[in-house]
Protein backbone atom coordinates (compact mmCIF):
# COMPACT_ATOMS: atom_id res chain seq x y z
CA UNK A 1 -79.66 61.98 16.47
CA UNK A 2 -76.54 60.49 17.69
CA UNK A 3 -75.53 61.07 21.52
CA UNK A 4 -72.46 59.18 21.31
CA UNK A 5 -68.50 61.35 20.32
CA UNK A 6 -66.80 59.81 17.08
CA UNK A 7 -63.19 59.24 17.75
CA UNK A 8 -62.51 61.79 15.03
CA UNK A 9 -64.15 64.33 15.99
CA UNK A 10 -63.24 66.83 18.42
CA UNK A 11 -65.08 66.88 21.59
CA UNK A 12 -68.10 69.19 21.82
CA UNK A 13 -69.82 70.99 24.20
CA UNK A 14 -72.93 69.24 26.01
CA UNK A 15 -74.93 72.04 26.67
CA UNK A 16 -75.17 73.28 23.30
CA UNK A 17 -76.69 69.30 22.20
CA UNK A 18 -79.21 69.56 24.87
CA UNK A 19 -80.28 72.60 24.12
CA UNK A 20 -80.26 71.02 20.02
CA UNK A 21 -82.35 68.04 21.28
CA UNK A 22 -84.88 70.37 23.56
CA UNK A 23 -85.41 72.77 20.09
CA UNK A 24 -86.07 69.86 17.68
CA UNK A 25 -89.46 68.48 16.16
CA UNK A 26 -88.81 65.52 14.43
CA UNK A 27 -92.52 64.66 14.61
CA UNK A 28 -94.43 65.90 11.30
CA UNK A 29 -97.74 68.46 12.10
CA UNK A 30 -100.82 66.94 13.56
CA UNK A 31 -103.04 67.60 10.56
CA UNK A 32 -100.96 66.02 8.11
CA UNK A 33 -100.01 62.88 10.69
CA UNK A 34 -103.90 62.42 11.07
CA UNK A 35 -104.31 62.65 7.34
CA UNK A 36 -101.52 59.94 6.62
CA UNK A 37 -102.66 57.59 9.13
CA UNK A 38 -106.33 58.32 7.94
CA UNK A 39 -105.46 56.82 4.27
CA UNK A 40 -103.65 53.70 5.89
CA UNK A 41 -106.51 52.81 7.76
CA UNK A 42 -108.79 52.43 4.96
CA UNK A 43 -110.44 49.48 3.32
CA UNK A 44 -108.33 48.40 0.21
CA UNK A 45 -110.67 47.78 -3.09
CA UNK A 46 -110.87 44.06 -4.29
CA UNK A 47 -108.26 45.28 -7.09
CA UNK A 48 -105.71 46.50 -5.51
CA UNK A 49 -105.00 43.03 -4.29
CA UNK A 50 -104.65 41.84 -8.02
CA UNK A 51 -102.81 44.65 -9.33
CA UNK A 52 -99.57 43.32 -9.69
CA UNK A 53 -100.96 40.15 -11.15
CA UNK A 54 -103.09 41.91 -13.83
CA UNK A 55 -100.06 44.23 -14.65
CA UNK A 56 -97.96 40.86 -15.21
CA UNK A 57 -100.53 39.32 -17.17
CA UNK A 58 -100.80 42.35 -19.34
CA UNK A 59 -97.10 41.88 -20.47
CA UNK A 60 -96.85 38.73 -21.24
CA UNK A 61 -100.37 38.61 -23.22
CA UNK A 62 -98.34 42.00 -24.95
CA UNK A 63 -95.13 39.97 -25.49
CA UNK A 64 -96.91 37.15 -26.61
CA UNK A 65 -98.83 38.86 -29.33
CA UNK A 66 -95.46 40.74 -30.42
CA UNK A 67 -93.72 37.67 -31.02
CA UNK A 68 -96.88 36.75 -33.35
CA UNK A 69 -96.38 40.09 -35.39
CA UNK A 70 -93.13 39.38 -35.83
CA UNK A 71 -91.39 38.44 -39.98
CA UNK A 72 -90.90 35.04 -40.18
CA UNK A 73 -87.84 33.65 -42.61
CA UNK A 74 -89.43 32.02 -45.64
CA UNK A 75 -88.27 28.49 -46.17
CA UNK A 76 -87.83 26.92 -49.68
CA UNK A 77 -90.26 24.97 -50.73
CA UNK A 78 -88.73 21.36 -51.17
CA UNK A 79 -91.05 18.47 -52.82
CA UNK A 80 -91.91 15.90 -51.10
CA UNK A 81 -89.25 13.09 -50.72
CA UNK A 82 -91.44 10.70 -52.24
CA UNK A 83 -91.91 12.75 -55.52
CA UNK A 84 -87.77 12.51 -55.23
CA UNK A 85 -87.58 9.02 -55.28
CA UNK A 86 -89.69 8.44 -57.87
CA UNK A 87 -88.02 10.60 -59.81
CA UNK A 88 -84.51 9.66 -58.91
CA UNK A 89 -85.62 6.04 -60.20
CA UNK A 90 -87.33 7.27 -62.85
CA UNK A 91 -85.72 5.45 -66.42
CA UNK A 92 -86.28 6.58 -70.00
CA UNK A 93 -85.64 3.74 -72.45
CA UNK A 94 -84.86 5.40 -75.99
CA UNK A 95 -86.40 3.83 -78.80
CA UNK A 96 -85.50 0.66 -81.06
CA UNK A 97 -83.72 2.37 -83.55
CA UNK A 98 -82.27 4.22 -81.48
CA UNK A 99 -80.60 1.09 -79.12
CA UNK A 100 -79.76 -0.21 -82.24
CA UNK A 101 -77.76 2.66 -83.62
CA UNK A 102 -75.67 2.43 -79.76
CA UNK A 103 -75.02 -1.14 -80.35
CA UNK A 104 -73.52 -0.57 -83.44
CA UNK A 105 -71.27 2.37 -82.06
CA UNK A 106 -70.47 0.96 -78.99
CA UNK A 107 -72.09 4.21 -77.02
CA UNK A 108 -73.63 3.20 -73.84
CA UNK A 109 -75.55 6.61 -72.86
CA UNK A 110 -78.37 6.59 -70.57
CA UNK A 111 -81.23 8.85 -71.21
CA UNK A 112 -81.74 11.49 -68.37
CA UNK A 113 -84.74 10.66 -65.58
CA UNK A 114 -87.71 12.58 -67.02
CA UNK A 115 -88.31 15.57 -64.95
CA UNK A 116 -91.07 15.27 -62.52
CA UNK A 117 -91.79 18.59 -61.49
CA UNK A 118 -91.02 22.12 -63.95
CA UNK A 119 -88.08 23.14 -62.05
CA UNK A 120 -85.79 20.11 -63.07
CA UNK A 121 -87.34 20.35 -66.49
CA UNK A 122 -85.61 23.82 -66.77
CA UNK A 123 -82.52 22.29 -65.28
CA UNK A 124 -82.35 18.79 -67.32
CA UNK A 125 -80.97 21.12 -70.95
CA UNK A 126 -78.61 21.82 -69.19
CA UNK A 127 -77.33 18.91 -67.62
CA UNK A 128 -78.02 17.26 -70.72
CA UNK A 129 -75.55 19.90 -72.71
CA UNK A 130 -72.61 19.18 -69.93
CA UNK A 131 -72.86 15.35 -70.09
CA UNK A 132 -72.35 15.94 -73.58
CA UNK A 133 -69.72 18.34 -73.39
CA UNK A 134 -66.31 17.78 -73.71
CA UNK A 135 -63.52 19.24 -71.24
CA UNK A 136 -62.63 21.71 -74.22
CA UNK A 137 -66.16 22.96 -74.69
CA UNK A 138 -67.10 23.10 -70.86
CA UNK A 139 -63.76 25.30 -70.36
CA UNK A 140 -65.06 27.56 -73.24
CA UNK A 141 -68.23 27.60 -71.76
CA UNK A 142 -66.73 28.83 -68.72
CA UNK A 143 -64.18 31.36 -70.24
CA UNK A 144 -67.48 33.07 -72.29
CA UNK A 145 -69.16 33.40 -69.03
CA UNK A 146 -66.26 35.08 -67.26
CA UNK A 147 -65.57 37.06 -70.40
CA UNK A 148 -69.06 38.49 -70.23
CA UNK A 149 -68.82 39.71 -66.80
CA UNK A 150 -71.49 36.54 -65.22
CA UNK A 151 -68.64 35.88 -62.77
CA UNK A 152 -71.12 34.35 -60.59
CA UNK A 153 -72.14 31.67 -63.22
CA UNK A 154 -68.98 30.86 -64.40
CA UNK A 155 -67.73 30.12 -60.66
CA UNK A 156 -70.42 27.77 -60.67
CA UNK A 157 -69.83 26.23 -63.78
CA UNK A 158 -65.92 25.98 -62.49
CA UNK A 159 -66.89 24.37 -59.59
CA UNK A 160 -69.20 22.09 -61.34
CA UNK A 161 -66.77 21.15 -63.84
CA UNK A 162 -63.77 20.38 -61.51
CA UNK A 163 -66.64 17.76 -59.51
CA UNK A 164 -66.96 15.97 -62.66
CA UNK A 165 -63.22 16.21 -64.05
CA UNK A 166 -60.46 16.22 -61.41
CA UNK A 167 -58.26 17.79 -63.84
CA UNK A 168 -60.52 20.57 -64.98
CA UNK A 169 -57.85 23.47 -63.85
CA UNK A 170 -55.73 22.56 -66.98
CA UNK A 171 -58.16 22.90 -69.28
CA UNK A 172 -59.17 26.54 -68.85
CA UNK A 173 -57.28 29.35 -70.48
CA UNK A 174 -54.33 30.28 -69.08
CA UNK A 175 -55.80 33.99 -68.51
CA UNK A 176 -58.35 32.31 -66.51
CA UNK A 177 -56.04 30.15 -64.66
CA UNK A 178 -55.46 33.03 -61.88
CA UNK A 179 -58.91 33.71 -61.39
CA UNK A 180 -59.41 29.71 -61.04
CA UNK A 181 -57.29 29.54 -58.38
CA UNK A 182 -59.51 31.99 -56.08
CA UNK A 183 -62.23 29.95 -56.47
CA UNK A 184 -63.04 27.11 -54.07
């Protein structure tokens, strides 16, 4: 308790805080002093000392093993890059009669790589169909798409054919022109 007068307070009569320091007992009962300072002086157990470093074991082990239970994002399986190059320089030579017949014609087509693993095989018809398609065709191909509601696949089929002809745009119909231009 303060003996000291604030400033902001009015002055007060001395008698009455002797008489408030005389009738006070700050000090708590015997029995339950003795009983406090009882538990205080007792021996501590081996564990208590390692408590806190237990408890912060416990989480991290716990964090640890949550991270392990945790989904994982599934990558795509990619083959290995030398099965790529082997197939990149993989060459199929057609056969005599058939370099004979592009001699006489004049056509100088190469042969697509043969497909070395089943997921290019189901690809290579159709890479094979738009080498061999003309502008006119591919647009078609595209307009029959977006006609029956596969917008997705005739986007990529736009996209697609505007990599191989620079000038693909002009070859689509001109109700499909609008939708063209939305697609990047």
């Amino acid at each position: 308790m303060s003996t000291g007068q604030l400033d902001d307070h009015p002055p007060f009569d001395e008698s009455i805080d002797r008489a408030w320091r005389d009738g006070s007992d700050e000090q708590p009962r015997a029995r339950v002093d003795a009983a406090i300072l009882a538990e205080a002086r007792k021996p501590r157990s081996r564990f208590s000392a390692w408590q806190p470093l237990a408890a912060a074991a416990a989480v991290a082990c716990l964090a640890f093993l949550l991270v392990q239970l945790m989904p994982r994002e599934r990558s795509v399986e990619r083959p290995p890059r030398a099965a790529q190059k082997t197939q990149a320089r993989q060459v199929t030579v057609p056969p005599p009669r058939e370099q004979e017949a592009r001699r006489e014609t004049g056509v100088a087509r190469t042969s697509p790589p043969a497909p070395a693993n089943l997921e290019a095989a189901r690809s290579l018809p159709q890479a094979a169909d738009v080498a061999a398609a003309t502008p006119q065709q591919w647009a078609a191909k595209i307009a029959s798409l977006h006609a029956s509601g596969n917008v997705d696949a005739a986007a990529a089929e736009l996209r697609s054919f505007r990599v191989a002809h620079a000038d693909a745009d002009r070859y689509l119909p001109e109700e499909l022109r609008a939708w063209a231009a939305t697609i990047r």
